[in-house]
C-alpha atoms as a PDB file:
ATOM      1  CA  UNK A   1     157.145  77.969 105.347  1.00  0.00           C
ATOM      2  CA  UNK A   2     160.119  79.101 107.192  1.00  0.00           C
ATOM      3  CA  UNK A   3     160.475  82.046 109.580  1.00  0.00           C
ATOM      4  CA  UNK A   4     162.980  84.066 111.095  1.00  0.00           C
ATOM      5  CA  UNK A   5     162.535  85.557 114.291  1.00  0.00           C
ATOM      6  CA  UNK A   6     164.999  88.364 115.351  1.00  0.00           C
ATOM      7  CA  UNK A   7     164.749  89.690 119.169  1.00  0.00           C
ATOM      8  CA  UNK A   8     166.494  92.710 120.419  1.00  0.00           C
ATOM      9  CA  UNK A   9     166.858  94.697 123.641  1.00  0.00           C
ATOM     10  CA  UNK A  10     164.638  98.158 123.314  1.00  0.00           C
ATOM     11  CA  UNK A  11     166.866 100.616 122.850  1.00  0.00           C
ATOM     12  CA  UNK A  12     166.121 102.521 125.848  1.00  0.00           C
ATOM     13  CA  UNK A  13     166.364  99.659 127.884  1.00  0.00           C
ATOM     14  CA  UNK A  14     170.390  98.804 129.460  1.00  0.00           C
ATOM     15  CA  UNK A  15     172.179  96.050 128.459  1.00  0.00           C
ATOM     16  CA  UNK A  16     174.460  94.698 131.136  1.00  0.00           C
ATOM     17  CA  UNK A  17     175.144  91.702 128.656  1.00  0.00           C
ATOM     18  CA  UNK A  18     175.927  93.948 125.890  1.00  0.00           C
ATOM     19  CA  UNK A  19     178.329  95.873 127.897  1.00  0.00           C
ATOM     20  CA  UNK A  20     179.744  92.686 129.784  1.00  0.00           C
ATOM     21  CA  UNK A  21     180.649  91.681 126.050  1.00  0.00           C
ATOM     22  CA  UNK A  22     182.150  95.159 124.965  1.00  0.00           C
ATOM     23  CA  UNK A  23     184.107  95.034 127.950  1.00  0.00           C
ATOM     24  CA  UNK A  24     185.906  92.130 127.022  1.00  0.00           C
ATOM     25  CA  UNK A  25     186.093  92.631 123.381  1.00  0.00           C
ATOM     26  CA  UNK A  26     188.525  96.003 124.079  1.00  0.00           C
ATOM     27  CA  UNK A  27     190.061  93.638 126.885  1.00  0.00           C
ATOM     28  CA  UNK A  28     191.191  91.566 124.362  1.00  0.00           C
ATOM     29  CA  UNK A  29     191.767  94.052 122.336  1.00  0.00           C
ATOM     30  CA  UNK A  30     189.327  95.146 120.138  1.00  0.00           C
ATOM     31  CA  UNK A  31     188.995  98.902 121.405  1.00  0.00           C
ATOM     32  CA  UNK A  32     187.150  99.762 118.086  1.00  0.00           C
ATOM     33  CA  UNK A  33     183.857  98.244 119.552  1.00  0.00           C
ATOM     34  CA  UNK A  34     181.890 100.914 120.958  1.00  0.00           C
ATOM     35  CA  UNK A  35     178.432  99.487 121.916  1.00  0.00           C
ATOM     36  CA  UNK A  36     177.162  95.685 122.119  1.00  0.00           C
ATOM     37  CA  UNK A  37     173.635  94.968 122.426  1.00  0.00           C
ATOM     38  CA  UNK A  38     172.880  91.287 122.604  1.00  0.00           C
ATOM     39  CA  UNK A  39     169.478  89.716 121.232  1.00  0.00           C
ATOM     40  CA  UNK A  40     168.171  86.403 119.942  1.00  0.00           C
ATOM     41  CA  UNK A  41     167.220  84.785 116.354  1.00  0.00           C
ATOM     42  CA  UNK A  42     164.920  81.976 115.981  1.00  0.00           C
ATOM     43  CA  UNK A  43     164.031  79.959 113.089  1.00  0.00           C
ATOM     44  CA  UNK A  44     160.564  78.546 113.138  1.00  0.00           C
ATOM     45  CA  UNK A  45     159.095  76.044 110.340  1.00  0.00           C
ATOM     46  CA  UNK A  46     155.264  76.308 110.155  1.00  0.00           C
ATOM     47  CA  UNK A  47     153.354  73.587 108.562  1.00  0.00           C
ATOM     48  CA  UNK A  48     151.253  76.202 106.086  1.00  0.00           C
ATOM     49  CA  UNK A  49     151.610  77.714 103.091  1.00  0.00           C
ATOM     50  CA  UNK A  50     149.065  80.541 103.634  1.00  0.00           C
ATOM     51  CA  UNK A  51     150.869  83.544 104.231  1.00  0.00           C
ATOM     52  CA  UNK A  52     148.857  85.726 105.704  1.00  0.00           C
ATOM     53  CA  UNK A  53     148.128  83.006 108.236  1.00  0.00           C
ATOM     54  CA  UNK A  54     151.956  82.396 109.041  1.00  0.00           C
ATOM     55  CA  UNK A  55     152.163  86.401 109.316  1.00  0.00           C
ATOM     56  CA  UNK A  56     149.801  86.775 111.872  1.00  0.00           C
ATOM     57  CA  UNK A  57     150.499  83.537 113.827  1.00  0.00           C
ATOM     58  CA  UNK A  58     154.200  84.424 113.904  1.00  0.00           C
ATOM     59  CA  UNK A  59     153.152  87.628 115.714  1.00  0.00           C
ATOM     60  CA  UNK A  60     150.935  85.814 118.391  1.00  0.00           C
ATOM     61  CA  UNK A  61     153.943  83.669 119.092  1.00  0.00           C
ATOM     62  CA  UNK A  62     156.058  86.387 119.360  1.00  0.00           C
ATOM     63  CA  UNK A  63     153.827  88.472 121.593  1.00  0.00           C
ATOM     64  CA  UNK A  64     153.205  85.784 123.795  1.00  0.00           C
ATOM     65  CA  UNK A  65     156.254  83.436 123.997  1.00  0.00           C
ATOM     66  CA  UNK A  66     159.372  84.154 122.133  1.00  0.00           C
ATOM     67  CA  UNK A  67     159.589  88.513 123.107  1.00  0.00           C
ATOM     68  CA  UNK A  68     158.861  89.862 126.457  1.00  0.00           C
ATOM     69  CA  UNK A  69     157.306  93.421 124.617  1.00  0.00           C
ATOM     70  CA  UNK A  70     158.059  94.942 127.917  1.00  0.00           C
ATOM     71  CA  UNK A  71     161.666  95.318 127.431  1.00  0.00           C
ATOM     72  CA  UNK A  72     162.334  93.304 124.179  1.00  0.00           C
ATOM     73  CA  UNK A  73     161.082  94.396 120.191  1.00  0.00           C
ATOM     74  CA  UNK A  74     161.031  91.965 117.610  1.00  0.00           C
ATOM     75  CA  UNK A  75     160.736  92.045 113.817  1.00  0.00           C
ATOM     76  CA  UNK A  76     160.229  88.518 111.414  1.00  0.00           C
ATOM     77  CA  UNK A  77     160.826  87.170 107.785  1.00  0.00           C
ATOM     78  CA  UNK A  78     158.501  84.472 106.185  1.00  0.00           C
ATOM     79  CA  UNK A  79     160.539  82.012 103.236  1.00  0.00           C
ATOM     80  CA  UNK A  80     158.394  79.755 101.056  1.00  0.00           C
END
């Protein structure tokens, strides 16, 4: 079974990537970019086909590894 892990900034927290990248985007000319936020995907293949297990292992990994829940959220899909 596959999964996707997606990672993003909280919304509330700043972003001094994100707005290190806008920056130079309209530098270079993109001025139509108005807000960057920069985050991290992950693909994961688990050895199981039990679902429910993948779901909640996913999660464990996520909480403990892969997001820092402090300042990061997450979200996942499972394929197979």
């Amino acid at each position: 079974m596959k999964a996707t892990v997606y990672v993003t900034i909280k919304e509330n927290v700043l972003d001094p990537q994100g707005n290190a990248v806008q920056g130079s985007l309209q530098t270079l000319g993109f001025s139509e970019v108005a807000k960057v936020r920069i985050g991290k995907y992950l693909e994961l293949q688990l050895d199981t086909t039990d679902r429910a297990e993948a779901e909640e292992r996913v999660k464990a990994m996520c909480e403990k590894l892969l997001a820092n829940t402090v300042v990061e959220d997450y979200r996942f899909e499972l394929e197979g």
